[in-house]
PDB file of N, CA and C in Angstrom:
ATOM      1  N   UNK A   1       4.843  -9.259  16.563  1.00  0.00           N
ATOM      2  CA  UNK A   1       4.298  -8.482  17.671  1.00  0.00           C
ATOM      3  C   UNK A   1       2.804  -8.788  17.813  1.00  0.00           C
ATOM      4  N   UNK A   2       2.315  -8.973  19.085  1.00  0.00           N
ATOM      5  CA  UNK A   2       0.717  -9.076  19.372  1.00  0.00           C
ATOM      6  C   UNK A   2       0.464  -7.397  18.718  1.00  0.00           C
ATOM      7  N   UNK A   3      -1.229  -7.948  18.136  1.00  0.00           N
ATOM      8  CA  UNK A   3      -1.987  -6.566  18.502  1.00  0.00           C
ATOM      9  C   UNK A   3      -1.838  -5.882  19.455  1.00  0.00           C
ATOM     10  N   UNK A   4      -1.823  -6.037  20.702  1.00  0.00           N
ATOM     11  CA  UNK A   4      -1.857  -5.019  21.696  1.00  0.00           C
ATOM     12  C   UNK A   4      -0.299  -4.087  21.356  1.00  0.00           C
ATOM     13  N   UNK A   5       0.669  -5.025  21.373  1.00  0.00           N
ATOM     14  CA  UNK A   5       2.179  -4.261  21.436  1.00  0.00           C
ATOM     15  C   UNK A   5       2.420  -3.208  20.216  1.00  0.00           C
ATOM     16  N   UNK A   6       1.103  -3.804  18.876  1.00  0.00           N
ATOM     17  CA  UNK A   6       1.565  -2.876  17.625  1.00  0.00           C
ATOM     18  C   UNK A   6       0.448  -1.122  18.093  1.00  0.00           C
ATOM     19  N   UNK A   7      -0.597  -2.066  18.663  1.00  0.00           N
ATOM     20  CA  UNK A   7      -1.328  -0.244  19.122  1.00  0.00           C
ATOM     21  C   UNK A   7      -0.721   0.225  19.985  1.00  0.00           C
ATOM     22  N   UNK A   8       0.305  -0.317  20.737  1.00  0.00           N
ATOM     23  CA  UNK A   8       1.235   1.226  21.605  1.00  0.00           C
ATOM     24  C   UNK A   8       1.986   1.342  21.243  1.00  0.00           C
ATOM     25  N   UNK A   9       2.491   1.554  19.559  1.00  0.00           N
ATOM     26  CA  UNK A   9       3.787   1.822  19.171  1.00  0.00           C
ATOM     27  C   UNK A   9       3.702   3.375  19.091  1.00  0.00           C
ATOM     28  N   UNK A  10       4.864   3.894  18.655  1.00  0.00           N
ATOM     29  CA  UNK A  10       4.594   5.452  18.869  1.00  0.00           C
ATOM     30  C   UNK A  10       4.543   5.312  17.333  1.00  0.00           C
ATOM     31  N   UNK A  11       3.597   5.973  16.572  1.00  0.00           N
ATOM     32  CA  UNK A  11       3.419   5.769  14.768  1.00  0.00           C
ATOM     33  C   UNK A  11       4.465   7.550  14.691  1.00  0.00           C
ATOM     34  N   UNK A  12       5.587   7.199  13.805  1.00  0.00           N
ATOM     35  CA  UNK A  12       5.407   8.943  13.340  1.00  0.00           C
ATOM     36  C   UNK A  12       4.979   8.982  12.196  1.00  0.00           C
ATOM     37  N   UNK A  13       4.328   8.420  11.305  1.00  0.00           N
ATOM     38  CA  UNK A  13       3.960   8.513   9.886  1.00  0.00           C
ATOM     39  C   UNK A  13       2.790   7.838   9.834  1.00  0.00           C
ATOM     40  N   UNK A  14       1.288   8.124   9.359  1.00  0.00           N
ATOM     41  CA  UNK A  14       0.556   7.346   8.661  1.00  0.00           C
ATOM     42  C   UNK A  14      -0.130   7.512   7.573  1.00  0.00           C
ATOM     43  N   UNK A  15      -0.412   6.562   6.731  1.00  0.00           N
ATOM     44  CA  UNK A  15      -0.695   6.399   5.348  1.00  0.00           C
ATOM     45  C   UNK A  15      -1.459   5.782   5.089  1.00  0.00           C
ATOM     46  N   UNK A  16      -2.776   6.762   5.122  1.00  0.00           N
ATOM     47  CA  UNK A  16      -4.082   6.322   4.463  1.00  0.00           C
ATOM     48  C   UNK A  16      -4.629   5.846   3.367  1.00  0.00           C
ATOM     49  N   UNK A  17      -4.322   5.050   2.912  1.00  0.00           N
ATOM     50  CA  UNK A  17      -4.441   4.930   1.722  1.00  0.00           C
ATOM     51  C   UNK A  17      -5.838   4.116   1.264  1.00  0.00           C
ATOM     52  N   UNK A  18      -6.349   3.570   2.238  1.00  0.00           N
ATOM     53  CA  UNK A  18      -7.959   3.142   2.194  1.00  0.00           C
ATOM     54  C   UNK A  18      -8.740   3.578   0.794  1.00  0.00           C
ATOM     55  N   UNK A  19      -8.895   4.482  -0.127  1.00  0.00           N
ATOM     56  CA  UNK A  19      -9.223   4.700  -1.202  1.00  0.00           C
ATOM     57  C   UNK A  19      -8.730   4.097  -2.419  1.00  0.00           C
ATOM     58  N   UNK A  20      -7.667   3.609  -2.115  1.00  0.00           N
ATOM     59  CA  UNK A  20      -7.024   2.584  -3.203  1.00  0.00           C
ATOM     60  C   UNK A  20      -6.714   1.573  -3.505  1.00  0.00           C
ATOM     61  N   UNK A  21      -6.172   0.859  -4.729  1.00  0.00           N
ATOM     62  CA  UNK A  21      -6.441  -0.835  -4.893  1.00  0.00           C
ATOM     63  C   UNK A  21      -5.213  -0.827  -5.237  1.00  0.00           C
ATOM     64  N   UNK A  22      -4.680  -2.069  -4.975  1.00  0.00           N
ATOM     65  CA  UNK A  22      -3.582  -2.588  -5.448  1.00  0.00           C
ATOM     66  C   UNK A  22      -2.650  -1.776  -7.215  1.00  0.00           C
ATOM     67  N   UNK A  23      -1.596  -1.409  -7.419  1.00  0.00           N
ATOM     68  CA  UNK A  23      -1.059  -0.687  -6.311  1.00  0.00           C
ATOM     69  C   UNK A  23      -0.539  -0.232  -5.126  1.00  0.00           C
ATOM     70  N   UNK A  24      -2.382   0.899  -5.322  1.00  0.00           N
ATOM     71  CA  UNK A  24      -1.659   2.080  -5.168  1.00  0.00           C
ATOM     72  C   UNK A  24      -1.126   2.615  -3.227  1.00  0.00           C
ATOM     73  N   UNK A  25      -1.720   1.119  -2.176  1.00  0.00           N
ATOM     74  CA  UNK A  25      -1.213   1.417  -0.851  1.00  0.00           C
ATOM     75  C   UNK A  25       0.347   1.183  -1.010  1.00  0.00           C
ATOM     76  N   UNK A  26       0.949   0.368  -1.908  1.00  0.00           N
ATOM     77  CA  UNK A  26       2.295   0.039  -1.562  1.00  0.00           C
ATOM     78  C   UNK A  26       2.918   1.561  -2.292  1.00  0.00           C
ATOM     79  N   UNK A  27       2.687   1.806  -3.316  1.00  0.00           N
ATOM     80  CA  UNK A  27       2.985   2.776  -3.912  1.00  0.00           C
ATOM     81  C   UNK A  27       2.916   4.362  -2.840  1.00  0.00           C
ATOM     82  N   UNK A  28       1.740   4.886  -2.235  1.00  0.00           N
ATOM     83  CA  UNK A  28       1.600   5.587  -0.807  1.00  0.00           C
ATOM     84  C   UNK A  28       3.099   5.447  -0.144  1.00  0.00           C
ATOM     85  N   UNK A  29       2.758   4.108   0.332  1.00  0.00           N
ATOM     86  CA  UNK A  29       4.067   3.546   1.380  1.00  0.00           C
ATOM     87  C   UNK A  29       5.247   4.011   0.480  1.00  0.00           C
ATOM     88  N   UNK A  30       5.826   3.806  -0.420  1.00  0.00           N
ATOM     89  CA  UNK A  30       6.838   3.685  -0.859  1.00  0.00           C
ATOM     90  C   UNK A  30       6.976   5.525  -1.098  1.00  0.00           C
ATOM     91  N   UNK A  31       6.528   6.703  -1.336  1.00  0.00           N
ATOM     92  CA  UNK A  31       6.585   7.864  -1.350  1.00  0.00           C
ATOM     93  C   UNK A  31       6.761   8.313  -0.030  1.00  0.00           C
ATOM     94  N   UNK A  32       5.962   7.865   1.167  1.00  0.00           N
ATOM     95  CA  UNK A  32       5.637   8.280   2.419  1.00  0.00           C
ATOM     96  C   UNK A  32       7.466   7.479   3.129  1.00  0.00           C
ATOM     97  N   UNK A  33       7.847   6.509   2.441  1.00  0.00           N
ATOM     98  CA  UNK A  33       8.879   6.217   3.659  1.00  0.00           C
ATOM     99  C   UNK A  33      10.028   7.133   3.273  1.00  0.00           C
ATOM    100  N   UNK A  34      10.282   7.832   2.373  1.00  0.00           N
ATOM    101  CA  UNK A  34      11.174   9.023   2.084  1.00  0.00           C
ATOM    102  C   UNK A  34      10.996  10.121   3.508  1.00  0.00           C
ATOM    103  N   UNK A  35       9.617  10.625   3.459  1.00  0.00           N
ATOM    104  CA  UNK A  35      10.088  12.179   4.582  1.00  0.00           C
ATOM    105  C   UNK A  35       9.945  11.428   6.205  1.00  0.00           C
ATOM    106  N   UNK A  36      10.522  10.358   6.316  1.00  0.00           N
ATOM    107  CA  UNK A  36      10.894   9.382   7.753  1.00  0.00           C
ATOM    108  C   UNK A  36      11.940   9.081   8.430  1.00  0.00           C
ATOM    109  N   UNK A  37      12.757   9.175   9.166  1.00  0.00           N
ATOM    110  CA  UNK A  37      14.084   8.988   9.595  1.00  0.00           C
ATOM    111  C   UNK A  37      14.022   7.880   9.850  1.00  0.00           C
ATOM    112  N   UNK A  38      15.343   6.908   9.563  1.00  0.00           N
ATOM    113  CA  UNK A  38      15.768   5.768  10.115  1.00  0.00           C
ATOM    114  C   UNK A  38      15.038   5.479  11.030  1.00  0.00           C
ATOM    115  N   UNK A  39      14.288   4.180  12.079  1.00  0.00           N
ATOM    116  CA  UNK A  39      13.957   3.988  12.979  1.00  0.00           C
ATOM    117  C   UNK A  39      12.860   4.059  13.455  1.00  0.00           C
ATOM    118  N   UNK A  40      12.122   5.455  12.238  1.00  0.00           N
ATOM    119  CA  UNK A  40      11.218   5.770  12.966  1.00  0.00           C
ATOM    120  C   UNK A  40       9.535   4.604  12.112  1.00  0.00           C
ATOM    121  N   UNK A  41       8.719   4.780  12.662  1.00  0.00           N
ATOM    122  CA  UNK A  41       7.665   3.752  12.450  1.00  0.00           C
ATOM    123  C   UNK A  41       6.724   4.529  11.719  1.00  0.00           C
ATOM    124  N   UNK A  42       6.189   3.297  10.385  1.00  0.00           N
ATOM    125  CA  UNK A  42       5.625   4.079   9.597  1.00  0.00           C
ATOM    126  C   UNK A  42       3.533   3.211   9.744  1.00  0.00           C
ATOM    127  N   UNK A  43       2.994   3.490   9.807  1.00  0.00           N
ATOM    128  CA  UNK A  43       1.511   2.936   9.406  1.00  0.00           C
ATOM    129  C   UNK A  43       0.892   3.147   8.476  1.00  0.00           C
ATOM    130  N   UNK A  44       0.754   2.403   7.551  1.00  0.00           N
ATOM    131  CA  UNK A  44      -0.384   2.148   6.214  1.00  0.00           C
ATOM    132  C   UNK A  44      -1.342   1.449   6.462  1.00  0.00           C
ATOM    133  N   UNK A  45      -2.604   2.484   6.132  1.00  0.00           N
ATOM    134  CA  UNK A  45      -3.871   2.122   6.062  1.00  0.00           C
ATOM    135  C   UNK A  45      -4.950   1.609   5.641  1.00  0.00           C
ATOM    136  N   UNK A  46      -4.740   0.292   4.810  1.00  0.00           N
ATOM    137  CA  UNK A  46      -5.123  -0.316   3.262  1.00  0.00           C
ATOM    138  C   UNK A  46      -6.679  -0.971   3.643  1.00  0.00           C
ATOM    139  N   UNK A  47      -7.512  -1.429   2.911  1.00  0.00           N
ATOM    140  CA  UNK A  47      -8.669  -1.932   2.470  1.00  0.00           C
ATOM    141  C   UNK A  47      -8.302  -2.856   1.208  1.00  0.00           C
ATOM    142  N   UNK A  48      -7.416  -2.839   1.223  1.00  0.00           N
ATOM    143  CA  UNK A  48      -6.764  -3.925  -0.460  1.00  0.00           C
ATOM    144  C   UNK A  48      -6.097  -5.047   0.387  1.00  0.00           C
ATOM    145  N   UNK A  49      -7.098  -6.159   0.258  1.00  0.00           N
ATOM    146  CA  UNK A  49      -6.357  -7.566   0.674  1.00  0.00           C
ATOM    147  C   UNK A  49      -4.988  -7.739   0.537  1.00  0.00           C
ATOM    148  N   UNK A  50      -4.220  -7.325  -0.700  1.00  0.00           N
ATOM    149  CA  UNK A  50      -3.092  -7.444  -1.325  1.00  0.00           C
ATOM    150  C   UNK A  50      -2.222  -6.255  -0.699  1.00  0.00           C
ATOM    151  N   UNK A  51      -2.604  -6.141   0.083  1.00  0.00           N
ATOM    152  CA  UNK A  51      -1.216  -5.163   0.695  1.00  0.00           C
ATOM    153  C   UNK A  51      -0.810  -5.419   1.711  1.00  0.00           C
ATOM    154  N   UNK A  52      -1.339  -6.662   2.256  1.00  0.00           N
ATOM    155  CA  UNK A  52      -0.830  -7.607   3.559  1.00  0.00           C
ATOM    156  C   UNK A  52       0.289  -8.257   2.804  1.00  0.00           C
ATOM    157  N   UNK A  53       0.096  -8.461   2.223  1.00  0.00           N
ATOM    158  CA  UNK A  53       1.276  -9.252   1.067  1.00  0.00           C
ATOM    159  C   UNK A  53       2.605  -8.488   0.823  1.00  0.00           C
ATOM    160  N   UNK A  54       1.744  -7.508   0.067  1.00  0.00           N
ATOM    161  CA  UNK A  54       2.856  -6.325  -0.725  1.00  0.00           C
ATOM    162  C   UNK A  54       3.583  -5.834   0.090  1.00  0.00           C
ATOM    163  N   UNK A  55       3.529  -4.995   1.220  1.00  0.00           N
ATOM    164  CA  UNK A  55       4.027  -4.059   2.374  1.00  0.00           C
ATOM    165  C   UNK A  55       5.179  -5.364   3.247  1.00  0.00           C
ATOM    166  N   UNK A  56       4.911  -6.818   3.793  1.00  0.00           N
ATOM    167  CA  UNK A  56       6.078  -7.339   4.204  1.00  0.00           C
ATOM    168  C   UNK A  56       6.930  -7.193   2.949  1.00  0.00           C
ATOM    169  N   UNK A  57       6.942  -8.255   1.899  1.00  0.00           N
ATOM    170  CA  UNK A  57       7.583  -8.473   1.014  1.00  0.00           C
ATOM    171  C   UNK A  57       8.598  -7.073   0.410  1.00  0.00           C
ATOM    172  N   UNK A  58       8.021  -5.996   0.455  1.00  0.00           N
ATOM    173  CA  UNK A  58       8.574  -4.826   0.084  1.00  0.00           C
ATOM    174  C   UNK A  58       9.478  -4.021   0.968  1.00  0.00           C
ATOM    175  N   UNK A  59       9.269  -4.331   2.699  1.00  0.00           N
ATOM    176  CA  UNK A  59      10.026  -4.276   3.444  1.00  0.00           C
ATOM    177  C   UNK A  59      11.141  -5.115   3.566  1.00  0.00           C
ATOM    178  N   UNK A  60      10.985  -6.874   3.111  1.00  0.00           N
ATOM    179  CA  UNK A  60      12.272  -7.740   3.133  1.00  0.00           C
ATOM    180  C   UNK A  60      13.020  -7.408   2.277  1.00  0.00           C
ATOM    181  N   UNK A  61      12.430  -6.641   0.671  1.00  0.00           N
ATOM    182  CA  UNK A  61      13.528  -6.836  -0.342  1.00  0.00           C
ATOM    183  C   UNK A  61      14.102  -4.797  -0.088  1.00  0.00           C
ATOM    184  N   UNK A  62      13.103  -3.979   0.826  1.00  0.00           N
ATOM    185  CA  UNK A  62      14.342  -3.129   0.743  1.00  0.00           C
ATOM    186  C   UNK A  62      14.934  -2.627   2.108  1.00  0.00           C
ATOM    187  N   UNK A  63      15.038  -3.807   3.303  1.00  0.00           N
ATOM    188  CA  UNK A  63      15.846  -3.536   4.191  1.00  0.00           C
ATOM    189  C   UNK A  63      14.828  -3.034   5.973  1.00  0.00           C
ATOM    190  N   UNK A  64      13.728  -2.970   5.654  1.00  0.00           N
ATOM    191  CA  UNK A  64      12.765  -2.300   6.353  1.00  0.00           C
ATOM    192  C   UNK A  64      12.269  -3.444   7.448  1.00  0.00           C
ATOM    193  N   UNK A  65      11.957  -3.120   8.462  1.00  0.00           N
ATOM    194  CA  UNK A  65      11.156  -4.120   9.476  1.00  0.00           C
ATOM    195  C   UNK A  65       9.809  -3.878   9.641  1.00  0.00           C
ATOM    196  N   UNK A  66       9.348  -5.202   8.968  1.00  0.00           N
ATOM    197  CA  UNK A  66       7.367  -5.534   9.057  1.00  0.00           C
ATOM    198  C   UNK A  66       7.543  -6.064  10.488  1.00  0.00           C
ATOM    199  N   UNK A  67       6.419  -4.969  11.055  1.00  0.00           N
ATOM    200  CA  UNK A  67       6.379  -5.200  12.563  1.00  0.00           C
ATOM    201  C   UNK A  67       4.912  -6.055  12.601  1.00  0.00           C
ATOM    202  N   UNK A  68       3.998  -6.166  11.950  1.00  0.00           N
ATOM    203  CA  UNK A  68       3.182  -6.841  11.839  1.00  0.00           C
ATOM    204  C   UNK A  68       1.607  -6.103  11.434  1.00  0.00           C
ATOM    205  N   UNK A  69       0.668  -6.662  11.552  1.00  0.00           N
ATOM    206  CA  UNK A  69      -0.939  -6.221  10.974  1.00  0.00           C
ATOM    207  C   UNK A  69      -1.687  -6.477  11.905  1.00  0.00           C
ATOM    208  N   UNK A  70      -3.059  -5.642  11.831  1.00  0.00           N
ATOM    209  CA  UNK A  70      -3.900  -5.714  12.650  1.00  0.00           C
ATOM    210  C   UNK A  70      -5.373  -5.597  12.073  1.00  0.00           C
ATOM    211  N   UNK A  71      -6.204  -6.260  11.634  1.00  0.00           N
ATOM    212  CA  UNK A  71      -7.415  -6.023  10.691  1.00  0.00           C
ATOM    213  C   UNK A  71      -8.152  -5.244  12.195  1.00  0.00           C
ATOM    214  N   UNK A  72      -8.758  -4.498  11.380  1.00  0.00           N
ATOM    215  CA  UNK A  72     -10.137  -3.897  11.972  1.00  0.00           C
ATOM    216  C   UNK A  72     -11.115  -3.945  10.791  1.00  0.00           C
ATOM    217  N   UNK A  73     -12.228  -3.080  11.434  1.00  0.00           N
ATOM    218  CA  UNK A  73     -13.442  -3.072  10.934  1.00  0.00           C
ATOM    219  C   UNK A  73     -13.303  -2.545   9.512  1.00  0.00           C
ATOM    220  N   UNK A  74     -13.320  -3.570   8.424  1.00  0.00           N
ATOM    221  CA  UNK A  74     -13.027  -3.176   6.820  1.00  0.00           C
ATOM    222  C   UNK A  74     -11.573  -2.641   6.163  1.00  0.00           C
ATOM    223  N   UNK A  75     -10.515  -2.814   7.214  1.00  0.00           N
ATOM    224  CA  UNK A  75      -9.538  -1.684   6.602  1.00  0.00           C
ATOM    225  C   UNK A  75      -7.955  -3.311   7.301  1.00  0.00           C
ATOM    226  N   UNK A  76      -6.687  -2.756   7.091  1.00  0.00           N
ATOM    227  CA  UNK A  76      -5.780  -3.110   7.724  1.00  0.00           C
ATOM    228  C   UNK A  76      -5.289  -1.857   8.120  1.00  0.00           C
ATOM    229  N   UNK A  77      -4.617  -2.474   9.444  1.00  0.00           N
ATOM    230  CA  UNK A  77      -3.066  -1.191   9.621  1.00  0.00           C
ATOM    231  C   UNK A  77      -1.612  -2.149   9.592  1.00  0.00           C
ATOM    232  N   UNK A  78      -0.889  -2.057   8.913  1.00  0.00           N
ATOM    233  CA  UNK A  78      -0.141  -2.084   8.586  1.00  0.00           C
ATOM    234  C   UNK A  78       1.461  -1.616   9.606  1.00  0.00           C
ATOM    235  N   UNK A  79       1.815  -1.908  10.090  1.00  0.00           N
ATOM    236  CA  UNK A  79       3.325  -1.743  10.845  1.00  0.00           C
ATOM    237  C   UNK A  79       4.728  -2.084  10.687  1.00  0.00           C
ATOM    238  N   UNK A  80       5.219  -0.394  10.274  1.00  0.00           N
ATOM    239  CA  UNK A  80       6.659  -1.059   9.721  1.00  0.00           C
ATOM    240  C   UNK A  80       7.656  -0.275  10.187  1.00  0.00           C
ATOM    241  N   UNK A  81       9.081  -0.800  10.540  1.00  0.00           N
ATOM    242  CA  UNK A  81      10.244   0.393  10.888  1.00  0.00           C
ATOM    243  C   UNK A  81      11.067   0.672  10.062  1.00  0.00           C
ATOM    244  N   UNK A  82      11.336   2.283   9.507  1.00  0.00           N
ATOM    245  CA  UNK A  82      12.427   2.155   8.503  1.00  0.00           C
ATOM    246  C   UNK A  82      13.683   1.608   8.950  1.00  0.00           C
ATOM    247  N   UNK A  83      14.615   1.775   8.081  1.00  0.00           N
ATOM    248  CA  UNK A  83      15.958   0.645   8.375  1.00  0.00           C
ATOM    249  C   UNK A  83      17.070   1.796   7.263  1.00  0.00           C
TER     250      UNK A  83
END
C-alpha cells in the first residue's frame, strides 16, 4: 500500500510503543492483537529500527496481513490486519 492509502485506513487499535527497544514493540503488538477482532487493523508505533523487521515477519509466521510502514519524524507506524 502507498503512504497515502495506509493514512486513510480506519486504525481500531494503536500501539505506542515508542519508549521501547527491541523486544519490547513486537511484544506490545503481540498483547494488543488479542482485544481486536478478525479484520480489524492494528497500528504500532516503534522508534526501534528492528521492528520494521519484526512486525512483517511476525505477521507471516502467525497468519496476519502487513499492510505496510510509513517513517515519520523519528518514529515508524506500522500497519497490520488481523487474520
Amino acid at each position: 500500500m502507498t503512504s497515502e492509502e495506509l493514512e486513510k485506513l480506519q486504525v481500531t487499535k494503536t500501539v505506542d510503543a515508542r519508549g521501547t527497544a527491541c523486544p519490547g514493540p513486537l511484544l506490545e503488538a503481540k498483547k494488543a492483537i488479542g482485544t481486536i477482532k478478525p479484520g480489524d487493523i492494528m497500528e504500532v508505533l516503534s522508534a526501534d529500527e528492528g521492528t520494521k523487521v519484526d512486525i512483517p515477519k511476525w505477521c507471516a509466521k502467525q497468519g496476519h496481513e502487513y499492510l505496510g510502514t510509513i517513517e515519520v519524524s523519528g518514529y515508524f507506524r506500522i500497519f497490520m490486519k488481523k487474520h
